[in-house]
N, C-alpha and C. Protein backbone atom coordinates (compact mmCIF):
# COMPACT_ATOMS: atom_id res chain seq x y z
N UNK A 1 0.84 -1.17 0.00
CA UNK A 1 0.00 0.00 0.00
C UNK A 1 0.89 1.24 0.00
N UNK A 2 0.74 1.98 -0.93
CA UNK A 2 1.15 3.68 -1.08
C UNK A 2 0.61 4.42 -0.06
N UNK A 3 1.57 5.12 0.81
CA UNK A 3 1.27 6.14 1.75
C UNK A 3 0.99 7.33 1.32
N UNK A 4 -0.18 8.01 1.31
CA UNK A 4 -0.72 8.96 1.19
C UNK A 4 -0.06 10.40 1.90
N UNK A 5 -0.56 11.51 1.13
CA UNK A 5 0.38 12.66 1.88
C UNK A 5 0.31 12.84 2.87
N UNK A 6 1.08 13.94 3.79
CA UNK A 6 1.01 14.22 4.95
C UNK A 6 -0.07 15.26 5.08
N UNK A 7 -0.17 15.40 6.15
CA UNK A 7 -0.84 16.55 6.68
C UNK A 7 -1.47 16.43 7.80
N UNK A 8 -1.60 17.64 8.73
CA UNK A 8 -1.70 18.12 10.09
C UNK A 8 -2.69 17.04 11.00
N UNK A 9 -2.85 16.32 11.80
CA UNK A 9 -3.77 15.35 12.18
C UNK A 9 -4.52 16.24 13.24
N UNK A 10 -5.87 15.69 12.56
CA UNK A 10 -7.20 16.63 13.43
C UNK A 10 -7.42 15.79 14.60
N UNK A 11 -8.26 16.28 15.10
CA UNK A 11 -8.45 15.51 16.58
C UNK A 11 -8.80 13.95 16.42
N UNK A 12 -9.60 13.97 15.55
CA UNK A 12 -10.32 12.34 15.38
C UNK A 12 -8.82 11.25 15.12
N UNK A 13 -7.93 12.21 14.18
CA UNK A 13 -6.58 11.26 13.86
C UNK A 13 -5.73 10.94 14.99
N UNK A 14 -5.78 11.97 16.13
CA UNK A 14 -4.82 12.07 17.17
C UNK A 14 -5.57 10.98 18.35
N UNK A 15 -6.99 10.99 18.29
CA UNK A 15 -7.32 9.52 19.74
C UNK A 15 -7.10 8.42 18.77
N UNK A 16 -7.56 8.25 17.37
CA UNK A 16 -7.05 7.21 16.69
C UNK A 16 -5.91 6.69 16.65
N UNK A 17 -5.00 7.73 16.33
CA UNK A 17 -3.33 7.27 16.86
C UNK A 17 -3.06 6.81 18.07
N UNK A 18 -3.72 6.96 18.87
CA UNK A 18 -3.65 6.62 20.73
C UNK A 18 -4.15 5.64 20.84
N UNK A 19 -5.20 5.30 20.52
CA UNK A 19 -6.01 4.27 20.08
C UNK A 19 -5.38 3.32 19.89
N UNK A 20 -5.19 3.12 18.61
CA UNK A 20 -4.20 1.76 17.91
C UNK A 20 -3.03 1.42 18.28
N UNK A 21 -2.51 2.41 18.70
CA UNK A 21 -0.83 2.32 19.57
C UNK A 21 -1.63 1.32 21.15
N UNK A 22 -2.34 1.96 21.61
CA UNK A 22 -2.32 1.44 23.18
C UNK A 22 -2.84 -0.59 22.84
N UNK A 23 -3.57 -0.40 21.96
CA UNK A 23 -3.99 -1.57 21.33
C UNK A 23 -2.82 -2.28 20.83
N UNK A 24 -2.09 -1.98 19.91
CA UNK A 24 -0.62 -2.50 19.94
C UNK A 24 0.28 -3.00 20.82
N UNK A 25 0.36 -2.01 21.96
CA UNK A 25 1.29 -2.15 23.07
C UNK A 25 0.17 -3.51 24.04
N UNK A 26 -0.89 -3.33 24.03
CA UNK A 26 -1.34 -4.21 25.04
C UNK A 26 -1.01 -5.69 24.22
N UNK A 27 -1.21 -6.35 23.17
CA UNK A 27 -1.27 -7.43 22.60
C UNK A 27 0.43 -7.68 22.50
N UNK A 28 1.51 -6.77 22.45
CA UNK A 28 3.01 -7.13 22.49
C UNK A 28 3.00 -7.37 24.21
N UNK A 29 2.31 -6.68 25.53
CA UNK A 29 2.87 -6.72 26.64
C UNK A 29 2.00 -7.54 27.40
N UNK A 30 0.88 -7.54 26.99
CA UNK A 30 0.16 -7.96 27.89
C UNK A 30 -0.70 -6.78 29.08
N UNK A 31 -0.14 -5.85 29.14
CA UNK A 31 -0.22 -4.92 29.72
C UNK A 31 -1.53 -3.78 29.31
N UNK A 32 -2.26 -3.28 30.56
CA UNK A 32 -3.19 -2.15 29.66
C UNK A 32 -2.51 -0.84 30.08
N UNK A 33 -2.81 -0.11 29.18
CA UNK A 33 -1.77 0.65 28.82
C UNK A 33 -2.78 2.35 29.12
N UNK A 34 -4.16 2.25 29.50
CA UNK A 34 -5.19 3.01 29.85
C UNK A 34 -4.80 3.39 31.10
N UNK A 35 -4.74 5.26 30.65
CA UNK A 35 -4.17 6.41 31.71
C UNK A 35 -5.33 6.98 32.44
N UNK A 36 -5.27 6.86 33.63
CA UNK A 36 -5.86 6.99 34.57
C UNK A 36 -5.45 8.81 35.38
N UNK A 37 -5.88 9.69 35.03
CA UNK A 37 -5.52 11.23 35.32
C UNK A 37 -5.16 10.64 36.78
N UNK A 38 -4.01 11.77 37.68
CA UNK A 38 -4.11 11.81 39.14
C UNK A 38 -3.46 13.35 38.95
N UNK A 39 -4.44 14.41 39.60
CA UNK A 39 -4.26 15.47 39.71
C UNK A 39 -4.50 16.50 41.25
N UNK A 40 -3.60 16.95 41.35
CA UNK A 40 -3.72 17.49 42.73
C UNK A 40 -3.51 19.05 42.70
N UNK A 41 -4.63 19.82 43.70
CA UNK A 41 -3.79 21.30 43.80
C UNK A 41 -4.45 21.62 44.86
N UNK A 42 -3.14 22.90 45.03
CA UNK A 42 -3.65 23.67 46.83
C UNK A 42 -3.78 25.12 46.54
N UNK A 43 -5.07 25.22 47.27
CA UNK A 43 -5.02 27.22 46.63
C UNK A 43 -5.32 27.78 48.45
N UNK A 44 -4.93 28.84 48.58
CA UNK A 44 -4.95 29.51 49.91
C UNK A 44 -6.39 29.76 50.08
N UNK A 45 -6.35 30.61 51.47
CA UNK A 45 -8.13 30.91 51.54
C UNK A 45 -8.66 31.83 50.59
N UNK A 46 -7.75 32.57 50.06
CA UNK A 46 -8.58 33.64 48.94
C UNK A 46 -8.78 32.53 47.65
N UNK A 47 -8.24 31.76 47.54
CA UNK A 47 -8.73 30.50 46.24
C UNK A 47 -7.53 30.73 45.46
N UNK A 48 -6.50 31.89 45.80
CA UNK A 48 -5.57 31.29 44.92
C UNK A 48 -4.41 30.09 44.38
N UNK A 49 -4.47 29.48 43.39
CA UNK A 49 -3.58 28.30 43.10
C UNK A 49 -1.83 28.64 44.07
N UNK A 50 -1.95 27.51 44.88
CA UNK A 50 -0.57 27.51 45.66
C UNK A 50 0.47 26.78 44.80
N UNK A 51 0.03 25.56 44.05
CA UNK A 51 0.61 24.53 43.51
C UNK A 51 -0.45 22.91 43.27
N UNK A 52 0.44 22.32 42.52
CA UNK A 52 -0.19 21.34 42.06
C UNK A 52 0.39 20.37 41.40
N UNK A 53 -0.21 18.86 40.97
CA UNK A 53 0.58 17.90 40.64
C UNK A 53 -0.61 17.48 39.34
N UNK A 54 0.36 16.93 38.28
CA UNK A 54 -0.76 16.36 37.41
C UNK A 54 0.14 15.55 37.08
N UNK A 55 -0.14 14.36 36.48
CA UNK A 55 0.40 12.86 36.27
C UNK A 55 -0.67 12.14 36.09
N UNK A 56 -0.03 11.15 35.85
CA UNK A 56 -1.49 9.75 34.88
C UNK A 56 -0.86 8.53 35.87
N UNK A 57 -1.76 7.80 36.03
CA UNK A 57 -1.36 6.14 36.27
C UNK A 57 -1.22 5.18 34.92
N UNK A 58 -0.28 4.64 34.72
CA UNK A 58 -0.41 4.19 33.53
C UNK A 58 0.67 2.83 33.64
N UNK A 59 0.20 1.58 33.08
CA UNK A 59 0.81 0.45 33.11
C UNK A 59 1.35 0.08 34.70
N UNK A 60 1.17 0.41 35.41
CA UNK A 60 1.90 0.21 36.83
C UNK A 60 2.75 0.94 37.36
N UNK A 61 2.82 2.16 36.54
CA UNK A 61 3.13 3.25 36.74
C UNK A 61 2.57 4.80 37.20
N UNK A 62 3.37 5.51 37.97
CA UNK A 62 2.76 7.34 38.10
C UNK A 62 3.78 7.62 37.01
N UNK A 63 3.29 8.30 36.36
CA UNK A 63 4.14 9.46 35.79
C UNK A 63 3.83 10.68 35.92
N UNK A 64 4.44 11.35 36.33
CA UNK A 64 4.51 13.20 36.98
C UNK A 64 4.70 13.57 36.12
N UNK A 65 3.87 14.44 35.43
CA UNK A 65 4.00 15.39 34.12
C UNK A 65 4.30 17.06 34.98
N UNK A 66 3.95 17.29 35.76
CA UNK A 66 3.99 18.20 36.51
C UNK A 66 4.04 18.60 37.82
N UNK A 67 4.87 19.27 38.71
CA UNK A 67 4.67 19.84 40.35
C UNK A 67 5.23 20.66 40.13
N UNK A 68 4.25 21.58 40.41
CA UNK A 68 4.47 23.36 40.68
C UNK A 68 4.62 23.80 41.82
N UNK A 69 4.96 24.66 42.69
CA UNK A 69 4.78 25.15 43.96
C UNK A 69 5.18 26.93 43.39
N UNK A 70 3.98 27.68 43.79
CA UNK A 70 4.22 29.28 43.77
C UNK A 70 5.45 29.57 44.77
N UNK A 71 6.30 30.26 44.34
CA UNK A 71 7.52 30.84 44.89
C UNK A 71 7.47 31.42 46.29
N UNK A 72 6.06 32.03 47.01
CA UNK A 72 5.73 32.28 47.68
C UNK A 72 5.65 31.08 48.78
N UNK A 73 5.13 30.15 48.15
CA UNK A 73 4.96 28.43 49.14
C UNK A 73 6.19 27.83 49.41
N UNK A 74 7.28 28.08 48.11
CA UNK A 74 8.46 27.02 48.13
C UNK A 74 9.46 27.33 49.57
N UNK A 75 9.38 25.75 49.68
CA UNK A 75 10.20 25.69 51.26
C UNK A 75 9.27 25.39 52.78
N UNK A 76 8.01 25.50 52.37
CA UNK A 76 6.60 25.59 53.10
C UNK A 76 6.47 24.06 53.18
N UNK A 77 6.96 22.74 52.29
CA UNK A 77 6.09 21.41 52.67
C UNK A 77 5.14 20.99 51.89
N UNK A 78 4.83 22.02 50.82
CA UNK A 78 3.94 22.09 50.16
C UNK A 78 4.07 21.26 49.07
N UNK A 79 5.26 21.04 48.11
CA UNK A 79 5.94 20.18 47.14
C UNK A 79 5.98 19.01 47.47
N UNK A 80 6.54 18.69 48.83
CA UNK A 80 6.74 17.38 49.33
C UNK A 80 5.20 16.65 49.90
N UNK A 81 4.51 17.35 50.71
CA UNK A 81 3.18 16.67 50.35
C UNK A 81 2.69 16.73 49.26
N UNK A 82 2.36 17.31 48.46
CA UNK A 82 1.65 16.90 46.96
C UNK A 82 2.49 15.42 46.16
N UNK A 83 3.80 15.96 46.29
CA UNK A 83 4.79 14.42 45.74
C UNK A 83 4.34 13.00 46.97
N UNK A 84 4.45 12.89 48.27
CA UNK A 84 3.40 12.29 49.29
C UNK A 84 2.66 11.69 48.51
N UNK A 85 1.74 12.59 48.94
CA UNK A 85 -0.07 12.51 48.44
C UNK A 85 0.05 11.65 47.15
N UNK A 86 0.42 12.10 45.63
CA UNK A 86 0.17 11.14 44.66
C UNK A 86 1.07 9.75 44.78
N UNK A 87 2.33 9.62 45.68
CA UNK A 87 2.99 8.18 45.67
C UNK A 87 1.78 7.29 46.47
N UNK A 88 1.03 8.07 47.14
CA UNK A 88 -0.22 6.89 48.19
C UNK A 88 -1.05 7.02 47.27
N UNK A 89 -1.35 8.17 46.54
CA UNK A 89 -2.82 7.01 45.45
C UNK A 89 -2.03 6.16 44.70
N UNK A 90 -0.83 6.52 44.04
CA UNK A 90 -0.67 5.60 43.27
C UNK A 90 -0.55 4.06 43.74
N UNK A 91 0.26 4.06 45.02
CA UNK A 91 0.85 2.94 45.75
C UNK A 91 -0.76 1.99 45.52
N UNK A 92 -1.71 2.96 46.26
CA UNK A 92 -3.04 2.02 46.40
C UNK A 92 -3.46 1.58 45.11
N UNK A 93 -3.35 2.11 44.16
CA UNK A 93 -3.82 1.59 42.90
C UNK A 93 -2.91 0.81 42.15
N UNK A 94 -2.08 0.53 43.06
CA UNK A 94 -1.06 -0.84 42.38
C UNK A 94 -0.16 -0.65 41.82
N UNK A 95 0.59 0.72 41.75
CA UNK A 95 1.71 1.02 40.69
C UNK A 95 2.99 0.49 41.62
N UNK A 96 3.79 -0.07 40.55
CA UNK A 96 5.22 -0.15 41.11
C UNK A 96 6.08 0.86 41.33
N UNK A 97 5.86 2.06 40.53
CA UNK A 97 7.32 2.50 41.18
C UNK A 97 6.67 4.23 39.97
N UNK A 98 7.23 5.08 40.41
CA UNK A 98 6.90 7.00 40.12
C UNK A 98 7.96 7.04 39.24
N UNK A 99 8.11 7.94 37.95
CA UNK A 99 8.88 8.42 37.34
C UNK A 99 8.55 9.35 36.44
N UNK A 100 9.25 10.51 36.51
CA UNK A 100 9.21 11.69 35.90
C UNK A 100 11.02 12.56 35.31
N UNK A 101 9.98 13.62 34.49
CA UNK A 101 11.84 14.15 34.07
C UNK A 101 11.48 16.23 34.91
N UNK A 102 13.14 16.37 34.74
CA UNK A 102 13.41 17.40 35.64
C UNK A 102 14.49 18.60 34.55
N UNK A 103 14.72 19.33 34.38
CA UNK A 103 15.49 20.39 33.94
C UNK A 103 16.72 20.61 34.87
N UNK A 104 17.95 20.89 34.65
CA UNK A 104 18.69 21.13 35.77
C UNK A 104 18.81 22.61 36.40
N UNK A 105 17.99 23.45 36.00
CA UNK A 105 17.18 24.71 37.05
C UNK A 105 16.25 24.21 37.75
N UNK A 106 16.18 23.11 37.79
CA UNK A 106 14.32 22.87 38.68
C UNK A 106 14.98 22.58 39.46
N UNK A 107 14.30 21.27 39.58
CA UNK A 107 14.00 20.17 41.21
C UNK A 107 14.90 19.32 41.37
N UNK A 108 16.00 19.09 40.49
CA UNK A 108 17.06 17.88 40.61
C UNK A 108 16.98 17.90 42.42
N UNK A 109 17.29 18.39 43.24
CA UNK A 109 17.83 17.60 44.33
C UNK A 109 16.50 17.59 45.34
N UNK A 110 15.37 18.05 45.27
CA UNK A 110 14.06 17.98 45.41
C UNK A 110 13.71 16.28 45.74
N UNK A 111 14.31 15.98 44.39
CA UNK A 111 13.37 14.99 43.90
C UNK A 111 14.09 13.67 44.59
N UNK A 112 15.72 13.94 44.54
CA UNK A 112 16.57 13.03 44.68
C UNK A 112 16.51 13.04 46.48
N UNK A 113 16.08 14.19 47.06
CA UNK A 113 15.81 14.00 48.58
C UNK A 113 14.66 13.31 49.25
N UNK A 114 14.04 12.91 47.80
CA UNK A 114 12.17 12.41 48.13
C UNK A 114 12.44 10.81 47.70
N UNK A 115 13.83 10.48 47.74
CA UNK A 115 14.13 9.37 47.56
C UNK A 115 14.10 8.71 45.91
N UNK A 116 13.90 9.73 44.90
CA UNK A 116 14.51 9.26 43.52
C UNK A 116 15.90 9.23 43.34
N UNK A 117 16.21 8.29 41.88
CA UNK A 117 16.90 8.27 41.88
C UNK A 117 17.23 8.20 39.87
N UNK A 118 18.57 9.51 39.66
CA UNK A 118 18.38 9.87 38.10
C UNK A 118 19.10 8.44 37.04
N UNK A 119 18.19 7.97 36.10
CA UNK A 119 18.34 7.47 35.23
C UNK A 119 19.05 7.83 33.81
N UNK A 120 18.69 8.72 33.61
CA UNK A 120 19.22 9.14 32.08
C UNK A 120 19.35 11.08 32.43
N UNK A 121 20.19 11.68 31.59
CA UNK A 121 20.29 13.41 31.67
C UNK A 121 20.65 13.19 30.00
N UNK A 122 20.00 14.07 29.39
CA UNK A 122 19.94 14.36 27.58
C UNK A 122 20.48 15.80 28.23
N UNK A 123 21.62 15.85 27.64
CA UNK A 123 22.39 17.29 27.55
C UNK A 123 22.45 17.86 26.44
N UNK A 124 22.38 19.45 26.62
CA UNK A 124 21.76 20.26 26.01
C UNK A 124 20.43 20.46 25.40
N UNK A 125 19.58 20.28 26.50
CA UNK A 125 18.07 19.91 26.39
C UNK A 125 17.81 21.02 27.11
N UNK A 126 17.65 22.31 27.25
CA UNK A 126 17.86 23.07 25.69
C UNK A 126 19.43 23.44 26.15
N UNK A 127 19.91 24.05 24.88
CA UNK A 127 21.36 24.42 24.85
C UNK A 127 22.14 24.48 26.11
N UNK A 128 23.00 23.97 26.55
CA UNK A 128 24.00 24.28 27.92
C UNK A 128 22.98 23.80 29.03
N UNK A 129 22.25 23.07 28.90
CA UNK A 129 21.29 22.38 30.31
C UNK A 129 21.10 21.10 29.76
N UNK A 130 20.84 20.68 30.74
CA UNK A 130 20.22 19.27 31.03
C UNK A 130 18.96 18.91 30.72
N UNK A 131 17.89 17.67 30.38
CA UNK A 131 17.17 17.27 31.05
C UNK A 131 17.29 16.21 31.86
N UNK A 132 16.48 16.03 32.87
CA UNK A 132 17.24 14.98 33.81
C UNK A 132 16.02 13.96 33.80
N UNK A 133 16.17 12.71 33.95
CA UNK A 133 14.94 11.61 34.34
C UNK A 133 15.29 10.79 35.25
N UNK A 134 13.94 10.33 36.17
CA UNK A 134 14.39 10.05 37.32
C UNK A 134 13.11 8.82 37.83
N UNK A 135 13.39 8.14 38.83
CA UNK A 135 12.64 7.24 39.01
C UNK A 135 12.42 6.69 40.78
N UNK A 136 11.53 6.15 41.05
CA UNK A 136 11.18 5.58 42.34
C UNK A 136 10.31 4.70 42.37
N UNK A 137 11.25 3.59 43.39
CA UNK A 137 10.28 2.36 43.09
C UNK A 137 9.48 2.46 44.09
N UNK A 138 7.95 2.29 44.38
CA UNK A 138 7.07 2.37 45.32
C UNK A 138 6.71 1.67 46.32
């Protein structure tokens, strides 16, 4: 079969692509491969956003796509319970082990004090930095 041109994939192409991939991956692993959101945030009494965590459960895994803490909070406890908080849902929902990536201006030693530990750093991600990836078994 001749592959047809390219062009920009609309929404219907993009769950389709997700779609057939997760369907793929489950019949090579055995594994379901269906992301489960885990999202967390703290806002003060006026309602403003303090910080927050967003990550998926996925294959027996957390993955942390995100933890924010407002500059105002950082150093407060606030980072480290939200990182807490999602290792116990995840723990309860059966995941083995948390992994996420880091910049080397962020959280490198944050993360590595919360008991991760770094796997891979892609240098110059962007120019003259790091990205860092990191992992914890649960």
């Amino acid at each position: 079969m001749a592959a047809g041109p390219l062009q920009a994939a609309s929404a219907h192409d993009v769950q389709q692509l997700c779609t057939r991939l997760q369907a793929f991956n489950r019949r090579a692993s055995g594994e379901d491969f269906n992301e489960t959101p885990l999202q967390l945030s703290s806002h003060d009494a006026h309602g403003r956003l303090q910080g927050g965590l967003l990550g998926e459960l996925c294959a027996g895994w957390l993955l942390i796509h995100v933890l924010w803490v407002d500059e105002e909070c950082r150093g407060s406890g606030l980072g480290s319970a939200l990182l807490k908080q999602a290792e116990q849902q995840a723990r309860a929902a059966g995941a083995q082990g948390a992994t996420l990536d880091t910049f080397d201006w962020q959280a490198e030693a944050f993360y590595l004090r919360h008991g991760y530990e770094v796997f891979g750093r892609l240098e110059n991600f962007p120019a003259g930095h790091q990205r860092i990836y990191l992992r914890k078994m649960l």
